[in-house]
C-alpha atoms as a PDB file:
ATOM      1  CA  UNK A   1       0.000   0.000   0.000  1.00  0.00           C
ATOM      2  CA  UNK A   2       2.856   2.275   0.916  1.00  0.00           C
ATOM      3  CA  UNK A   3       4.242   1.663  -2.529  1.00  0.00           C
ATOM      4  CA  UNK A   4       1.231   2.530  -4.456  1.00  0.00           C
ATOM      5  CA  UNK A   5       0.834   5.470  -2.623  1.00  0.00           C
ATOM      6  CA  UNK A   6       3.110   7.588  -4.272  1.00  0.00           C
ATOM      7  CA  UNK A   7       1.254   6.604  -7.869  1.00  0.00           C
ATOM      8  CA  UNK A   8      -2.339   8.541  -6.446  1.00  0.00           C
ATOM      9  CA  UNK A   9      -2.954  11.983  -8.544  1.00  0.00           C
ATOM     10  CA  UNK A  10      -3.079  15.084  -7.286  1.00  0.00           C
ATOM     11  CA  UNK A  11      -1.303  16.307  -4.049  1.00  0.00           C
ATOM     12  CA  UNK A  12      -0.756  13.318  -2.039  1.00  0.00           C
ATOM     13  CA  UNK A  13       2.711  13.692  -0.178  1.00  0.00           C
ATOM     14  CA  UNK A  14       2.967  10.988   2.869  1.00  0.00           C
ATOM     15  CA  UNK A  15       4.579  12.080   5.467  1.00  0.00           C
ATOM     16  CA  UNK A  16       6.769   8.482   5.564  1.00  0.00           C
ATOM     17  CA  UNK A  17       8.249   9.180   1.586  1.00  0.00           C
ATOM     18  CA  UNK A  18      11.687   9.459   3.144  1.00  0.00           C
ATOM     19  CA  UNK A  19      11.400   6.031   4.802  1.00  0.00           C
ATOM     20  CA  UNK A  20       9.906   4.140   2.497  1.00  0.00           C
ATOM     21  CA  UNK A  21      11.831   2.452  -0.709  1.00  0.00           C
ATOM     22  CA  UNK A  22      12.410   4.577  -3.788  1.00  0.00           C
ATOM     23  CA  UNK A  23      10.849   3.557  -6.673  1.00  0.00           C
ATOM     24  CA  UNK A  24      12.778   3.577 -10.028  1.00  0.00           C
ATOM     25  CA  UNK A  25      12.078   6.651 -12.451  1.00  0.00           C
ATOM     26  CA  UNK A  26       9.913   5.575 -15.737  1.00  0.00           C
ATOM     27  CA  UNK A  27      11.693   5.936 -18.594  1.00  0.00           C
ATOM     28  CA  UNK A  28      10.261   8.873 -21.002  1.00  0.00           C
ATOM     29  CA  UNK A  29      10.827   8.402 -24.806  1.00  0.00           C
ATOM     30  CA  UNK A  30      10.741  11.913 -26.251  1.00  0.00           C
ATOM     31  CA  UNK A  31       7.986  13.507 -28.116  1.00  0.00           C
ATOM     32  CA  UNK A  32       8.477  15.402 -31.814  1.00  0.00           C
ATOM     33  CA  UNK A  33       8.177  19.212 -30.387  1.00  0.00           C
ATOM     34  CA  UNK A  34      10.107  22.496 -31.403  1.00  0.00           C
ATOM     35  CA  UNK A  35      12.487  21.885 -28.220  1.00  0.00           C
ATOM     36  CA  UNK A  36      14.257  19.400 -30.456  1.00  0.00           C
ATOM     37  CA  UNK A  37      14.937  20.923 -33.618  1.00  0.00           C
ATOM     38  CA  UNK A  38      17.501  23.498 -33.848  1.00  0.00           C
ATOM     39  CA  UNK A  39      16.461  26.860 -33.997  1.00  0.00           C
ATOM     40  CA  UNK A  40      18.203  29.402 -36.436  1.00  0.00           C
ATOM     41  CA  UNK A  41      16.715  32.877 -34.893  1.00  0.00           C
ATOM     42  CA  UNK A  42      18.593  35.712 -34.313  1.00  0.00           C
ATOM     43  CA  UNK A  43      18.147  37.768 -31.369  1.00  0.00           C
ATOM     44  CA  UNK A  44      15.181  37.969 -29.066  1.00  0.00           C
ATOM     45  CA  UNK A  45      14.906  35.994 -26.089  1.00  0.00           C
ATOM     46  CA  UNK A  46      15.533  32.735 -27.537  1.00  0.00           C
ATOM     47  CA  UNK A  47      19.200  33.813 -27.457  1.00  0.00           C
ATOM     48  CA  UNK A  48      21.031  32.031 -25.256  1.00  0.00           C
ATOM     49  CA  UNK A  49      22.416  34.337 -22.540  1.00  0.00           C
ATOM     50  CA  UNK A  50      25.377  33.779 -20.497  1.00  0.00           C
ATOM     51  CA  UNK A  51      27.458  34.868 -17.917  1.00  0.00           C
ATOM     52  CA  UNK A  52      30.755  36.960 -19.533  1.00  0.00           C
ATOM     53  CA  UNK A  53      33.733  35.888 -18.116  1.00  0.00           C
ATOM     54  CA  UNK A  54      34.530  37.583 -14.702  1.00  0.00           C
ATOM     55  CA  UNK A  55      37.225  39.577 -15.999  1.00  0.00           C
ATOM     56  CA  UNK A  56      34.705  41.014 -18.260  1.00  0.00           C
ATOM     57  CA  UNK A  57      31.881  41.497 -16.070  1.00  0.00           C
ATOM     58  CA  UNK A  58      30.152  44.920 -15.150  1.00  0.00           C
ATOM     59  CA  UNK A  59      27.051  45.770 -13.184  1.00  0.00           C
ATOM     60  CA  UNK A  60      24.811  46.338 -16.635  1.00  0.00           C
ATOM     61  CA  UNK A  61      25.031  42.875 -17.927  1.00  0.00           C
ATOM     62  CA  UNK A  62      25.152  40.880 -14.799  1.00  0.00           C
ATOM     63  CA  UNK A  63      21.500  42.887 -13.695  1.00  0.00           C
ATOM     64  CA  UNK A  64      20.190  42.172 -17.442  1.00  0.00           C
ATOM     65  CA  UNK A  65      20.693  38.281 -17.019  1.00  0.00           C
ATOM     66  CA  UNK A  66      19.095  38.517 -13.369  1.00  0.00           C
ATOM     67  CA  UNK A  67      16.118  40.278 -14.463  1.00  0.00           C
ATOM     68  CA  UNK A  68      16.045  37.623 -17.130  1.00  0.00           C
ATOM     69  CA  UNK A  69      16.299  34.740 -14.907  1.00  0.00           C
ATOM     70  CA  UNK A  70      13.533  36.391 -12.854  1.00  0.00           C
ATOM     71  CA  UNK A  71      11.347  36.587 -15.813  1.00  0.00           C
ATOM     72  CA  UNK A  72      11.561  33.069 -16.697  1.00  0.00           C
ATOM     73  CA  UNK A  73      11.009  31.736 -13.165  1.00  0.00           C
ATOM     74  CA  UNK A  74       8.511  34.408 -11.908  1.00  0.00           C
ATOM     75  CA  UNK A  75       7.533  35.973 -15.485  1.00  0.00           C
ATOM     76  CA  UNK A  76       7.709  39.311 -13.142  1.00  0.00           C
ATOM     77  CA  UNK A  77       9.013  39.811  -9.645  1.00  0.00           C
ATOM     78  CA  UNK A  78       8.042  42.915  -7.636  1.00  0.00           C
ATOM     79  CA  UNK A  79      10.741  44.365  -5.388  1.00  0.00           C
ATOM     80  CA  UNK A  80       9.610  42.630  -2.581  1.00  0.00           C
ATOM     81  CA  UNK A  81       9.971  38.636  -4.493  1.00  0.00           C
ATOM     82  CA  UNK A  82      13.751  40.060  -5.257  1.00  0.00           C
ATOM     83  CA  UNK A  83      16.436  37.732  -2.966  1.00  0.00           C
ATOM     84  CA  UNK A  84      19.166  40.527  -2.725  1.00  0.00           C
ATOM     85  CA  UNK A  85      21.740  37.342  -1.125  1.00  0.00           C
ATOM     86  CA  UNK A  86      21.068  35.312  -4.027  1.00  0.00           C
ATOM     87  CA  UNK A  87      21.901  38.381  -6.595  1.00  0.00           C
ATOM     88  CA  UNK A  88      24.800  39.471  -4.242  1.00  0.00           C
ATOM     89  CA  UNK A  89      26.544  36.068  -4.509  1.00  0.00           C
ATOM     90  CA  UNK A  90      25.907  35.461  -8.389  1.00  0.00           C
ATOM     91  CA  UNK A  91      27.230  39.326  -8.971  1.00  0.00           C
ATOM     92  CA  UNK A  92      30.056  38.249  -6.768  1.00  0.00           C
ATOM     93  CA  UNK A  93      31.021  34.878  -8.911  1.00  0.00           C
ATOM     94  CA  UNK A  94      30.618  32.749  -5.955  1.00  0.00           C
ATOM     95  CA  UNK A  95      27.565  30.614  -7.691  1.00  0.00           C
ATOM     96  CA  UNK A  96      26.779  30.049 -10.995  1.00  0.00           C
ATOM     97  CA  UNK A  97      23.443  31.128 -12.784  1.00  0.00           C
ATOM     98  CA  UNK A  98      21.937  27.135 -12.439  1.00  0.00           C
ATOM     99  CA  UNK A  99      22.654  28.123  -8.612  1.00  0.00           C
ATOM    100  CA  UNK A 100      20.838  31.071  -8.808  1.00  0.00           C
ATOM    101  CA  UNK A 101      18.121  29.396 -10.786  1.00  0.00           C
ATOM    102  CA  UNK A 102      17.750  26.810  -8.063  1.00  0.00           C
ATOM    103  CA  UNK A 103      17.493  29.535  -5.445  1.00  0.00           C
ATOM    104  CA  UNK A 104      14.506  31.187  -6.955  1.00  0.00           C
ATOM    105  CA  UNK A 105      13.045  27.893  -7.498  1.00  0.00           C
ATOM    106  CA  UNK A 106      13.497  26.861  -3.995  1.00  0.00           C
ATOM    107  CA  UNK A 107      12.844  30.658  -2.531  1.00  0.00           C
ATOM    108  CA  UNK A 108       9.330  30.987  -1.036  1.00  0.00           C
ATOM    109  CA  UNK A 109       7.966  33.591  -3.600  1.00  0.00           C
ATOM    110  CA  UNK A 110       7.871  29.972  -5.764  1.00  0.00           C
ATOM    111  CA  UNK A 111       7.023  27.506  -2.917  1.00  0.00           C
ATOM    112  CA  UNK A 112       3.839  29.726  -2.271  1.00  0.00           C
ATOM    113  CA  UNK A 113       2.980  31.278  -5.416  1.00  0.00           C
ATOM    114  CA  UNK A 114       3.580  28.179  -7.822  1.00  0.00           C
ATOM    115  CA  UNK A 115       4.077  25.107  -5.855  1.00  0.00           C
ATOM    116  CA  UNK A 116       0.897  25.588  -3.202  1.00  0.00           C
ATOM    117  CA  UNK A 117      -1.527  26.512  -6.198  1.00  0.00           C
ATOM    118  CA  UNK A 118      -0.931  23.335  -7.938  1.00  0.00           C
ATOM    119  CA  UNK A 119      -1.395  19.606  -8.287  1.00  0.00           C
ATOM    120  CA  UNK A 120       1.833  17.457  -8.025  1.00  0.00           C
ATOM    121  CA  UNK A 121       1.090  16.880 -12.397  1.00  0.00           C
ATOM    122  CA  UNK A 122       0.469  20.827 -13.389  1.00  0.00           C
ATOM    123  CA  UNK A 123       3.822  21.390 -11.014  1.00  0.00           C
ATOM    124  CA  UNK A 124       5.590  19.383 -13.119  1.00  0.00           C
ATOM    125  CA  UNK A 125       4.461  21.221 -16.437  1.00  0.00           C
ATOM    126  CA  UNK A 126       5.207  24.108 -14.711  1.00  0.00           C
ATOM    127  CA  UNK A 127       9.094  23.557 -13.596  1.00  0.00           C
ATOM    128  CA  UNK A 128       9.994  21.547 -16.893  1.00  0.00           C
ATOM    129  CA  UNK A 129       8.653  24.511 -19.399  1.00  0.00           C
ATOM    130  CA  UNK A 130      10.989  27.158 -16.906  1.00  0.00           C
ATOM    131  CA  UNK A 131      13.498  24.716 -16.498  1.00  0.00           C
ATOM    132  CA  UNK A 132      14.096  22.906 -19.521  1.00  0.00           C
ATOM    133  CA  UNK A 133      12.661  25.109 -21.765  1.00  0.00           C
ATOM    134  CA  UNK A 134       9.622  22.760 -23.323  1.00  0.00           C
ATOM    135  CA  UNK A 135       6.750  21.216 -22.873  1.00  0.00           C
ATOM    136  CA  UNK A 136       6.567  17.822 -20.685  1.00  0.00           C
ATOM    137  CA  UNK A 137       6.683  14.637 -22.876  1.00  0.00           C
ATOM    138  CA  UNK A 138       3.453  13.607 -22.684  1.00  0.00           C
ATOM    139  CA  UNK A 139       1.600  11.787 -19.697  1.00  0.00           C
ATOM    140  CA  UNK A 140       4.486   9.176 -18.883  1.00  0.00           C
ATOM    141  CA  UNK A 141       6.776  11.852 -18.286  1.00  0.00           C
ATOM    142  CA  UNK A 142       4.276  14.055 -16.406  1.00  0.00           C
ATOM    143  CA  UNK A 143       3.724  10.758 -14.107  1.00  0.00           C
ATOM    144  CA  UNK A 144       7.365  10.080 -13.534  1.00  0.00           C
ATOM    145  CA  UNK A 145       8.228  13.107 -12.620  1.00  0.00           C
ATOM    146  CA  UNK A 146       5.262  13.406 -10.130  1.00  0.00           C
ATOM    147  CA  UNK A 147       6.466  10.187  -8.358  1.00  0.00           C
ATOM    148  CA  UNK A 148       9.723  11.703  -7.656  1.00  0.00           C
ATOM    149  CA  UNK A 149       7.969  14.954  -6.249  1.00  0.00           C
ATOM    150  CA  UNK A 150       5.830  12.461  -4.163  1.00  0.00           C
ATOM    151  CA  UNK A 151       9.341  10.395  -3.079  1.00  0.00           C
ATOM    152  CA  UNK A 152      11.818  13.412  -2.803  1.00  0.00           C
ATOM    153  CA  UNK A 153       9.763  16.488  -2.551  1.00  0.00           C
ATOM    154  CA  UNK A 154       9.875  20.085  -4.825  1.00  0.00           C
ATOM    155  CA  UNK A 155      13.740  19.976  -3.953  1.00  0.00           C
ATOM    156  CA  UNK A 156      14.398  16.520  -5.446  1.00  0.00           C
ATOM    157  CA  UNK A 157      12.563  17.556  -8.693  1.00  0.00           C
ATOM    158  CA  UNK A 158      14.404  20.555  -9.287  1.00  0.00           C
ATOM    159  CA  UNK A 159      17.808  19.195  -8.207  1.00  0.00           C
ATOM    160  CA  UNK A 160      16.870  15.888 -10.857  1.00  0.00           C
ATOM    161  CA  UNK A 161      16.036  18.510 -13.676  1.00  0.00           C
ATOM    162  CA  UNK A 162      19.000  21.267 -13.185  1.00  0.00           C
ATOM    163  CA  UNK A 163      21.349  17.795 -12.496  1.00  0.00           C
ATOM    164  CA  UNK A 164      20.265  16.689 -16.411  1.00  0.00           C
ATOM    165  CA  UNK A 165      22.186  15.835 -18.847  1.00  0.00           C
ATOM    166  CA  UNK A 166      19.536  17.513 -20.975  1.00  0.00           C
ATOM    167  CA  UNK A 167      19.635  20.812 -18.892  1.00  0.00           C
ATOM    168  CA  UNK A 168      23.601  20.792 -19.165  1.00  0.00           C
ATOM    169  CA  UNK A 169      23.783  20.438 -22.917  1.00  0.00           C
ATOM    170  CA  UNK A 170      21.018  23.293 -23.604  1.00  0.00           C
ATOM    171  CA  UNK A 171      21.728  25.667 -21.344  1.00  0.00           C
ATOM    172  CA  UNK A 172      25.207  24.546 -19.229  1.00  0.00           C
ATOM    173  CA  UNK A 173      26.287  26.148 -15.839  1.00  0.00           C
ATOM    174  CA  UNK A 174      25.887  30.188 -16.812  1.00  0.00           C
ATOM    175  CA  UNK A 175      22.806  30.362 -19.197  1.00  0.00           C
ATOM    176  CA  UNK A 176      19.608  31.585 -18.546  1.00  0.00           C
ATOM    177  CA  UNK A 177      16.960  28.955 -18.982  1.00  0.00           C
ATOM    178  CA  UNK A 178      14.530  29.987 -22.115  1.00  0.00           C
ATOM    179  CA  UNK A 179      12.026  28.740 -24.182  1.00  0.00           C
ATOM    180  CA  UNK A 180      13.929  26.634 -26.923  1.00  0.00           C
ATOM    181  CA  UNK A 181      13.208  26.961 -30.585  1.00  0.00           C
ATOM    182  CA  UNK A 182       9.837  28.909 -29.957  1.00  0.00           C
ATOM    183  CA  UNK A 183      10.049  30.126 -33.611  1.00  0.00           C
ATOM    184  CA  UNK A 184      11.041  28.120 -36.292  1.00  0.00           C
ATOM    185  CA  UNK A 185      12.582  28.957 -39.877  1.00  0.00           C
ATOM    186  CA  UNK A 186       9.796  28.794 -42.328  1.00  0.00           C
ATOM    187  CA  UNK A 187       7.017  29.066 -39.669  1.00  0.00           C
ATOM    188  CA  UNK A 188       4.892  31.867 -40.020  1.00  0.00           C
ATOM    189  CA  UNK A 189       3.877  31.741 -36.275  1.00  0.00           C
ATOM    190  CA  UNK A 190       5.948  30.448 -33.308  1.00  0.00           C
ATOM    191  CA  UNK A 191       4.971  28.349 -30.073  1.00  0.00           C
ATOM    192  CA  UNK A 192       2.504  30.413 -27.661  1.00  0.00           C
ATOM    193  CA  UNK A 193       4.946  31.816 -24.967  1.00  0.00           C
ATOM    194  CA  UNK A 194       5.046  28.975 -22.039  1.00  0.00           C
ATOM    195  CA  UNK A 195       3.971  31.729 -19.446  1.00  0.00           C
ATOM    196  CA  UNK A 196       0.735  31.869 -21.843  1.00  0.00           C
ATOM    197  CA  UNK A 197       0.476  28.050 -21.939  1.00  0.00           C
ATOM    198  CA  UNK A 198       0.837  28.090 -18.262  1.00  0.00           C
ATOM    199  CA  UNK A 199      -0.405  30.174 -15.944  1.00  0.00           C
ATOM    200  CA  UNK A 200       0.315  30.258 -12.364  1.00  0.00           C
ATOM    201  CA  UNK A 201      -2.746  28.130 -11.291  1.00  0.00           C
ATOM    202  CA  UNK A 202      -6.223  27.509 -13.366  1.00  0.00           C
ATOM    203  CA  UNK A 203      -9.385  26.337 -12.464  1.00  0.00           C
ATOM    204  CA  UNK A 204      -7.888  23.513 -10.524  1.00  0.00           C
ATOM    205  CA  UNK A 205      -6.807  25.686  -7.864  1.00  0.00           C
ATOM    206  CA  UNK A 206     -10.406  27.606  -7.475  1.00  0.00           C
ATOM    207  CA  UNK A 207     -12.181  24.509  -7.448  1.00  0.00           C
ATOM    208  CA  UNK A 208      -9.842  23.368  -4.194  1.00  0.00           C
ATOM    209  CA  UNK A 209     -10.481  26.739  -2.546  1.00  0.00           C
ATOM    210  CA  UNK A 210     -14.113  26.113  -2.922  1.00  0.00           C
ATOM    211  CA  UNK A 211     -13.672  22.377  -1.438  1.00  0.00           C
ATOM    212  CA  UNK A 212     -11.394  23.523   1.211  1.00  0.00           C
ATOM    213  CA  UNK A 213     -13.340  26.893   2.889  1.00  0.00           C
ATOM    214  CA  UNK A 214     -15.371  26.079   5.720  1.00  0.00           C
ATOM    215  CA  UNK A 215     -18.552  23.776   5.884  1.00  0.00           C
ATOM    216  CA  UNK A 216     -17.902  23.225   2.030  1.00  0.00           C
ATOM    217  CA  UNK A 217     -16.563  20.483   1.900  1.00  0.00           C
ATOM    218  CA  UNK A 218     -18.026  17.990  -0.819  1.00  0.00           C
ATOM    219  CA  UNK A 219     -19.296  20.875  -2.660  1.00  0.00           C
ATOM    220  CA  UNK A 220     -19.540  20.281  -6.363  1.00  0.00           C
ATOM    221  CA  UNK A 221     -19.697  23.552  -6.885  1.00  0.00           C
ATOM    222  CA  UNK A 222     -17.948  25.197  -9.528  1.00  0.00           C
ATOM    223  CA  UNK A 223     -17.113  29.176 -10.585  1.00  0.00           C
ATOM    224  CA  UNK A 224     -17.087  28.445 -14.116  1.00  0.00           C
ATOM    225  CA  UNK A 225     -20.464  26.576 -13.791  1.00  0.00           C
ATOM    226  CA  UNK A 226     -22.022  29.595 -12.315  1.00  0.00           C
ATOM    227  CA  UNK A 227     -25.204  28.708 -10.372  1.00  0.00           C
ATOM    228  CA  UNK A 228     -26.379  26.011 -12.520  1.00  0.00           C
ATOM    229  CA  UNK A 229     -24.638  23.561  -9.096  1.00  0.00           C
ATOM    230  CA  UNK A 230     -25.387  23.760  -5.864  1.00  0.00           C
ATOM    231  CA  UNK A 231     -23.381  26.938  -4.208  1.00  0.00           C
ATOM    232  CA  UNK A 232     -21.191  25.937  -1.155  1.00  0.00           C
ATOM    233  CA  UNK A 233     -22.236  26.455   2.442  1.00  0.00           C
ATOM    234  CA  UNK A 234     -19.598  29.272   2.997  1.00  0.00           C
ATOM    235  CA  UNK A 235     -21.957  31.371   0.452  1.00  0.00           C
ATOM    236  CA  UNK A 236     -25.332  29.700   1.778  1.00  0.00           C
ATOM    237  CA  UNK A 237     -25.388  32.933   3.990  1.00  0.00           C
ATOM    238  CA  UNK A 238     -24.642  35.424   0.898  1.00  0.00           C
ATOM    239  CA  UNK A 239     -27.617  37.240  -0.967  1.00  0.00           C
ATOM    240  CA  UNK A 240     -28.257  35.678  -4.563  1.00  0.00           C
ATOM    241  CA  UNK A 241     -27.008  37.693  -7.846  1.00  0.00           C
ATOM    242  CA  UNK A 242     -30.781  38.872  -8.688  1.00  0.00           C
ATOM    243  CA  UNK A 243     -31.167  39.802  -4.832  1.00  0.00           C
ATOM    244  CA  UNK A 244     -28.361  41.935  -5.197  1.00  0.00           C
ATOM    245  CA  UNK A 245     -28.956  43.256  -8.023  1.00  0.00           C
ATOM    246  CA  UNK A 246     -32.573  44.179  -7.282  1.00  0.00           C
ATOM    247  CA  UNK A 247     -31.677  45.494  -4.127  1.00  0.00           C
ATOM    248  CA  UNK A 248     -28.678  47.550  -5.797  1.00  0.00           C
ATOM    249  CA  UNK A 249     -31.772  48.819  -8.045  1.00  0.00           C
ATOM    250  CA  UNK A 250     -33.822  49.777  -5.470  1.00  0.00           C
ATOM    251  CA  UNK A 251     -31.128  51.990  -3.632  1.00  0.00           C
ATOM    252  CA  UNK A 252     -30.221  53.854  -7.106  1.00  0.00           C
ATOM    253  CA  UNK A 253     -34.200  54.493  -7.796  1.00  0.00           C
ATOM    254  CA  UNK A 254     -34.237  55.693  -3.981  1.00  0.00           C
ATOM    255  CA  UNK A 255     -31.366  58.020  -4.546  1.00  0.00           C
ATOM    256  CA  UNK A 256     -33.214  59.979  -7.350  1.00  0.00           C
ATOM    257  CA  UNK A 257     -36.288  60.364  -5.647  1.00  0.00           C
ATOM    258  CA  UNK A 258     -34.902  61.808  -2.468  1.00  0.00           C
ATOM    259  CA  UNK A 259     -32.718  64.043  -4.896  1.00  0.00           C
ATOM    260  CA  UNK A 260     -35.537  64.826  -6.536  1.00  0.00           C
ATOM    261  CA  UNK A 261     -37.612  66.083  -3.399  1.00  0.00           C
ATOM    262  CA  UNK A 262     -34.758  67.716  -1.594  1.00  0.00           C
ATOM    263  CA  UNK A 263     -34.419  69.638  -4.865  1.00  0.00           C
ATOM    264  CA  UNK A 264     -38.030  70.306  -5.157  1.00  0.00           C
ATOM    265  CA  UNK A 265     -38.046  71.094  -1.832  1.00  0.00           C
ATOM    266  CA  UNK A 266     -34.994  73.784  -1.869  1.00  0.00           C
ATOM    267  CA  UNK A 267     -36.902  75.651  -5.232  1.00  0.00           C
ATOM    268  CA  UNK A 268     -40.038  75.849  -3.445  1.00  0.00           C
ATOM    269  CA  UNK A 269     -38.162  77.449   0.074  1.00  0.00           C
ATOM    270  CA  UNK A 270     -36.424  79.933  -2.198  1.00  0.00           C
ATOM    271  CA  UNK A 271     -39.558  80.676  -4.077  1.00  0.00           C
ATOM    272  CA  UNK A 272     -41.772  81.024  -1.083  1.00  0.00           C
ATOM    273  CA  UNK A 273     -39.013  83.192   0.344  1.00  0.00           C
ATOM    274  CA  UNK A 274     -38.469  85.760  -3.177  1.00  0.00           C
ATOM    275  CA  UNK A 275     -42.302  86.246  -2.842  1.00  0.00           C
ATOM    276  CA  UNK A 276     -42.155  87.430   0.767  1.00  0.00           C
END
C-alpha cells in the first residue's frame, strides 16, 4: 500500500516518503516538439544568454541576465519577491546562474505562489517549461516526474532537472533557462509563450479553494459553472445575484427620488421666500 501510494494523482505527499523504498524513475521516450529541432533565430529571447567571463563582467550585464532569470522563473518579480543574497553572490562569482536558478526555485515567492496553487502533475508542467525550456513529454513523463515529487519532494525535482544531462547540454552552468526553438525557420507563427500556456494556477486551484473553505466540503460547486450547481455552504449565507442586483436597483431608484424632493423642496423654500 505504501508503494502505491506515491502513484495517487493530485497532491498526495505521505509524510513516511523518506522512509519508504524509492521507486525507479519511468523511462520517457521523447515527443516530436520544437524543443528538439535546432532553432536558427537571431536575437530575441531565444538567445542564449550567459554569464561573460569575470574579468569582463560589469554591473549592466550581470542585472540584465538577473532580471532575465527572474522573468523566466517568476515571469515578473516585484521588489519585494527580489532575494538581494542570491543576486549578491551570483554578482560576486561565488555561484553560478543554475545556482541562482535553483534559489529562486526553492525561494518561497515559488514555494507559495507556484508550488501551493498546484497539483503534483500541473507542477511538473510548470518547472519543466521554466526549467528545460519545453513542454513535458506527454503523460508518462508528467507521471514520472510526479512520483519523484511524491518520493523526494519540490527539492528533489528541481535538483533531478538542473542535475540533467539535458539541462547541461542546452543551457550549461551560466545560461539563462529559455524557451527553446519557440520560432522556427519557415514558420509563419511560433509556439505560444510557455507563461501563456501556463499560468500560475487555473481552475484547478479555485475549485480546491471552494472544497477547502469552511462547511464546504463535498461541494460540487464550480465558478465556471455559475449557479447552474449547488453553491457551497460558505456562500449559503450570501444574498443571490438577482437579490443583489434588485436590491442595488432599489437603492439607485431611492437616490433619485430623495434628490428629486430635496431639490423640489430647496426651489419651493427659495420661491416662497423671493415672494415674501
Amino acid at each position: 500500500m505504501g508503494h502505491f501510494a506515491y502513484l495517487l494523482p493530485g497532491r498526495f505527499r505521505p509524510p513516511f516518503a523518506a522512509a519508504a523504498m524509492s521507486l525507479p524513475l519511468l523511462s520517457t521516450p521523447p515527443l516530436s516538439q520544437n524543443a528538439r529541432v535546432r532553432s536558427f533565430a537571431v536575437g530575441g529571447d531565444e538567445t542564449p544568454r550567459q554569464l561573460p567571463q569575470p574579468q569582463a563582467r560589469n554591473a549592466a550585464n550581470v542585472d540584465a541576465l538577473i532580471e532575465q532569470a527572474y522573468r523566466q522563473i517568476f515571469f515578473h518579480a516585484f521588489k519585494v519577491d527580489r532575494d538581494a543574497a542570491l543576486e549578491s553572490q551570483l554578482r560576486s562569482g561565488q555561484i553560478t546562474m543554475r545556482d541562482f536558478v535553483r534559489g529562486l526555485l526553492l525561494s518561497s515567492k515559488f514555494r507559495d505562489d507556484f508550488y501551493r496553487c498546484n497539483s503534483n502533475y500541473r507542477m511538473v508542467d510548470q518547472i519543466v517549461g521554466r526549467v528545460l525550456g519545453r513542454q513535458v513529454h506527454g503523460e508518462r513523463e508528467r507521471i514520472a516526474l510526479s512520483i519523484v515529487i511524491a518520493q523526494r519532494g519540490l527539492p528533489g525535482l528541481i535538483d533531478s532537472l538542473l542535475d540533467s544531462e539535458e539541462y547541461l547540454n542546452a543551457f550549461g552552468l551560466d545560461s539563462v533557462p529559455f524557451q527553446r526553438s519557440r520560432s522556427l525557420a519557415g514558420r509563419a507563427q511560433g509556439e505560444m509563450p510557455f507563461n501563456q500556456q501556463a499560468p500560475r494556477y487555473d481552475a484547478y486551484w479555485r475549485e480546491a479553494i471552494a472544497s477547502r473553505s469552511p462547511a464546504g466540503r463535498g461541494s460540487s460547486w464550480s465558478p465556471s459553472a455559475g449557479f447552474s450547481r449547488p453553491r457551497p455552504a460558505w456562500l449559503a449565507d450570501a444574498p443571490s445575484p438577482l437579490a443583489r442586483r434588485l436590491w442595488q436597483s432599489l437603492v439607485t431608484a431611492g437616490g433619485f427620488a430623495m434628490t428629486g424632493l430635496v431639490m423640489y423642496i430647496a426651489a419651493t423654500m427659495l420661491s416662497t421666500a423671493s415672494a415674501g
